[in-house]
Protein backbone atom coordinates (compact mmCIF):
# COMPACT_ATOMS: atom_id res chain seq x y z
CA UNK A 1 26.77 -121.22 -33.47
CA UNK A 2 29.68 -123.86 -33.37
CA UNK A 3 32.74 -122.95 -30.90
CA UNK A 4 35.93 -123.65 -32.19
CA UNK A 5 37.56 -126.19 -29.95
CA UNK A 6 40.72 -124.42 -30.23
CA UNK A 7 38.85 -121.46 -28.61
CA UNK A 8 38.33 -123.63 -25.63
CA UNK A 9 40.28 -123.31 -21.83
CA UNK A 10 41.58 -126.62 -20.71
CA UNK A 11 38.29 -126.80 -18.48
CA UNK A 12 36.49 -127.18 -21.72
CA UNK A 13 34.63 -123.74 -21.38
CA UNK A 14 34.09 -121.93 -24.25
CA UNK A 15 36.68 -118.71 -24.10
CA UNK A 16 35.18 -115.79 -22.92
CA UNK A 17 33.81 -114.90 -26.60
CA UNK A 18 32.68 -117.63 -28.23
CA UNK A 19 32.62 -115.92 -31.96
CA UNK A 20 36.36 -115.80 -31.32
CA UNK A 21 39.32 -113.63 -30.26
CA UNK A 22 39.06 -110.39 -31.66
CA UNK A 23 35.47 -110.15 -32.54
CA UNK A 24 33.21 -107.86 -30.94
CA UNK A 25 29.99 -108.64 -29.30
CA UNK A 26 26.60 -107.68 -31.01
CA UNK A 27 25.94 -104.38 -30.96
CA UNK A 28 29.80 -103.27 -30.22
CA UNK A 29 30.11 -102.90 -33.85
CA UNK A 30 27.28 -100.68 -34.35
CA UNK A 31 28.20 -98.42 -31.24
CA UNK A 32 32.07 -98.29 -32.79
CA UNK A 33 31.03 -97.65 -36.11
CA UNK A 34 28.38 -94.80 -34.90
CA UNK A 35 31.38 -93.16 -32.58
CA UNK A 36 33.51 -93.13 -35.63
CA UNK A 37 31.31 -90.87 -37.42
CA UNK A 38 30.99 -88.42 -34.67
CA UNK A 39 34.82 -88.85 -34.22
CA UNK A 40 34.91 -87.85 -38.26
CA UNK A 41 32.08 -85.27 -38.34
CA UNK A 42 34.39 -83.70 -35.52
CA UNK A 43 37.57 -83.97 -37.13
CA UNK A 44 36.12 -82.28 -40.67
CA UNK A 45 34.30 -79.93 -39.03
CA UNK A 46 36.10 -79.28 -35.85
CA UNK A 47 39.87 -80.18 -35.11
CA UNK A 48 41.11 -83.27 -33.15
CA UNK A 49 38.18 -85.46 -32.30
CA UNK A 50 40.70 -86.34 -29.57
CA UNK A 51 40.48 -83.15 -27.93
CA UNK A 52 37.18 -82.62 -28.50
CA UNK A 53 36.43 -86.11 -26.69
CA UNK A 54 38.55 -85.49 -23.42
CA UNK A 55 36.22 -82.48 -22.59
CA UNK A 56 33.02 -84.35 -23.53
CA UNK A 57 34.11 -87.25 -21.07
CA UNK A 58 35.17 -84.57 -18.28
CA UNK A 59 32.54 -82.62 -19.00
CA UNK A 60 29.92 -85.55 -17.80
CA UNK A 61 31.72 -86.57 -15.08
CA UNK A 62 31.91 -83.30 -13.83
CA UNK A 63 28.32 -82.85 -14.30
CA UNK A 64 27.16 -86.04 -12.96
CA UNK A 65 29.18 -85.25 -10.31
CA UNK A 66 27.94 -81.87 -9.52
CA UNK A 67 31.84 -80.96 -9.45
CA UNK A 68 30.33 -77.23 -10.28
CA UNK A 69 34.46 -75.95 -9.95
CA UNK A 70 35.46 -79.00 -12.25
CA UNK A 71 32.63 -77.47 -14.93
CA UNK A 72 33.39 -74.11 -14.51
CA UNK A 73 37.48 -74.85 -15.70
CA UNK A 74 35.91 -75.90 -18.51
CA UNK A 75 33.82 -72.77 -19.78
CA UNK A 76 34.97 -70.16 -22.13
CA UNK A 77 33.98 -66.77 -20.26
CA UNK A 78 31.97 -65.03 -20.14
CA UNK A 79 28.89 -67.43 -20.52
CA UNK A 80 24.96 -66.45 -20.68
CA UNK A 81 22.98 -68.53 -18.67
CA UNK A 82 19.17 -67.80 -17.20
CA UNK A 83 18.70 -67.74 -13.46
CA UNK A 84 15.50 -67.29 -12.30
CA UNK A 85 13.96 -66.91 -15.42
CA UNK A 86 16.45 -63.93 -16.34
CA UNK A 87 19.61 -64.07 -18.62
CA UNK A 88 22.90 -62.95 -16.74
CA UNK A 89 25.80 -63.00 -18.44
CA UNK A 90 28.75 -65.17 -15.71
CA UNK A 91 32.27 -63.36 -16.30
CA UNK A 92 34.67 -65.59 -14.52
CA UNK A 93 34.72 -69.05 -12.56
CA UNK A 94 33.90 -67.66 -9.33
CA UNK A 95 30.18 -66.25 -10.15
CA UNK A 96 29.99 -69.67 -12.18
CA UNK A 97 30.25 -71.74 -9.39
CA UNK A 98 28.25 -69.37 -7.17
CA UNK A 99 25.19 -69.85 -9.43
CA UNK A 100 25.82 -73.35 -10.63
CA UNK A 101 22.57 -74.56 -8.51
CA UNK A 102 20.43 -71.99 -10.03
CA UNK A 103 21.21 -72.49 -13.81
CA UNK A 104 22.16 -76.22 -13.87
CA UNK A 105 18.61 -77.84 -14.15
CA UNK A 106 17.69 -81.06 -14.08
CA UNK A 107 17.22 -80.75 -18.01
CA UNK A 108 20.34 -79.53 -18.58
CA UNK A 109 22.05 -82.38 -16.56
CA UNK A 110 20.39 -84.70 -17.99
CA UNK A 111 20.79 -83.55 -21.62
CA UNK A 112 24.90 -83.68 -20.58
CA UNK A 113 25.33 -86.94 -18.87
CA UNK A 114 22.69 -88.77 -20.43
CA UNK A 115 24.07 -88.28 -24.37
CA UNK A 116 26.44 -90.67 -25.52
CA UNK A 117 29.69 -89.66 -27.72
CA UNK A 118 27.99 -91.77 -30.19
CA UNK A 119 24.24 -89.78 -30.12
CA UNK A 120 26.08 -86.51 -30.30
CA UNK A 121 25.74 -83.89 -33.15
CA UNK A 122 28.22 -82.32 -34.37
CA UNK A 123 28.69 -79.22 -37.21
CA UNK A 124 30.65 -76.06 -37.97
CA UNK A 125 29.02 -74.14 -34.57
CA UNK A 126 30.60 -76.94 -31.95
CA UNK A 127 29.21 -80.82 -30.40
CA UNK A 128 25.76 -80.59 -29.14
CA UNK A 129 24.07 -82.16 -26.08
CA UNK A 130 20.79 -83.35 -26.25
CA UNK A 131 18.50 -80.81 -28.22
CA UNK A 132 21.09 -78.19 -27.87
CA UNK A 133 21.00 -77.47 -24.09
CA UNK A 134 24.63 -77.64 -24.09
CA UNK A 135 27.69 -76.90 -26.60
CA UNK A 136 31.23 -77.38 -26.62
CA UNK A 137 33.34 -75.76 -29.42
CA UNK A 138 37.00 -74.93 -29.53
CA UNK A 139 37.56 -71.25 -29.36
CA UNK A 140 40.54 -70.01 -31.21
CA UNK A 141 43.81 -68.72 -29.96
CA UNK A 142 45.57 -67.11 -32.90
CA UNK A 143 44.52 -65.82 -36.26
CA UNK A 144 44.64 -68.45 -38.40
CA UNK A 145 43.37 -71.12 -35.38
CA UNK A 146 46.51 -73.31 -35.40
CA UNK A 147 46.06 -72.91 -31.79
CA UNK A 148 42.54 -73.84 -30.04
CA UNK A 149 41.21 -74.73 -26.74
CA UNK A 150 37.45 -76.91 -26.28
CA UNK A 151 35.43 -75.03 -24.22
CA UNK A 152 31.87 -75.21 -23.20
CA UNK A 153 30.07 -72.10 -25.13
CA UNK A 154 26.65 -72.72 -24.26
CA UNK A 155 24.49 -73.70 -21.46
CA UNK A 156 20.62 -73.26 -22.26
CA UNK A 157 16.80 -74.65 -21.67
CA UNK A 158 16.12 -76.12 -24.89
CA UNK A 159 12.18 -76.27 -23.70
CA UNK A 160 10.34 -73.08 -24.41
């Protein structure tokens, strides 16, 4: 590829990107135009991908973080989850965090920090992590849902 001379720092380096200002490296404009669909798939199916994205990013980091109080802001209530092999049903934040070690497996983690926005799925029942180990879906706060928060709904094994 020939670099425009113009493109060039007074040291005669090629700038930074030498396809040009502006242009994306390979593969950027893949990964955009991939995130763009889930962005649209939420916003047609969803609400405000916008919304929908700040959870999924503080979702992750709270996970990867094992932040269990930082996850636990961000469930609707109550939740079903298995511990021990059993289903219990958590009612508030408290007995979330309390039983965070014994429900988050290493599955689950991994299905939440280790999807990207752009490898999510997305449909009328919420944004799904990984082969549905974890959902996020807003939850309604009038009749007509004008008014909706993103929560996470689910939390689940997905091997069986």
């Amino acid at each position: 590829m020939a670099v425009d001379e113009t493109s060039m720092d007074p040291a005669g380096d090629p700038a930074s990107d030498p396809a040009g200002p502006g242009s994306a490296p390979p593969g950027d404009e893949e990964r955009a135009g991939a995130e763009a669909a889930v962005d649209e798939a939420i916003d047609s199916n969803l609400g405000d991908h916008e919304r929908y994205k700040a959870v999924i990013v503080a979702l992750q980091r709270a996970v990867a973080a094992e932040d269990a109080a930082a996850v636990a802001a961000l469930v609707e209530y109550p939740i079903s989850v298995q511990v021990d092999g059993k289903d219990r049903t958590i009612k508030d934040p408290a007995g979330f965090i309390d039983a965070y070690g014994k429900f988050m497996t290493p599955e689950i983690r991994q299905a939440i920090v280790g999807t990207d926005y752009k490898d999510l799925f997305v449909n009328y029942k919420g944004v799904m992590f990984g082969n549905g180990q974890a959902w996020i879906n807003g939850i309604c706060k009038d009749d007509r849902c004008e008014s909706f928060e993103v929560k996470l709904v689910t939390l689940q094994s997905a091997s069986g």
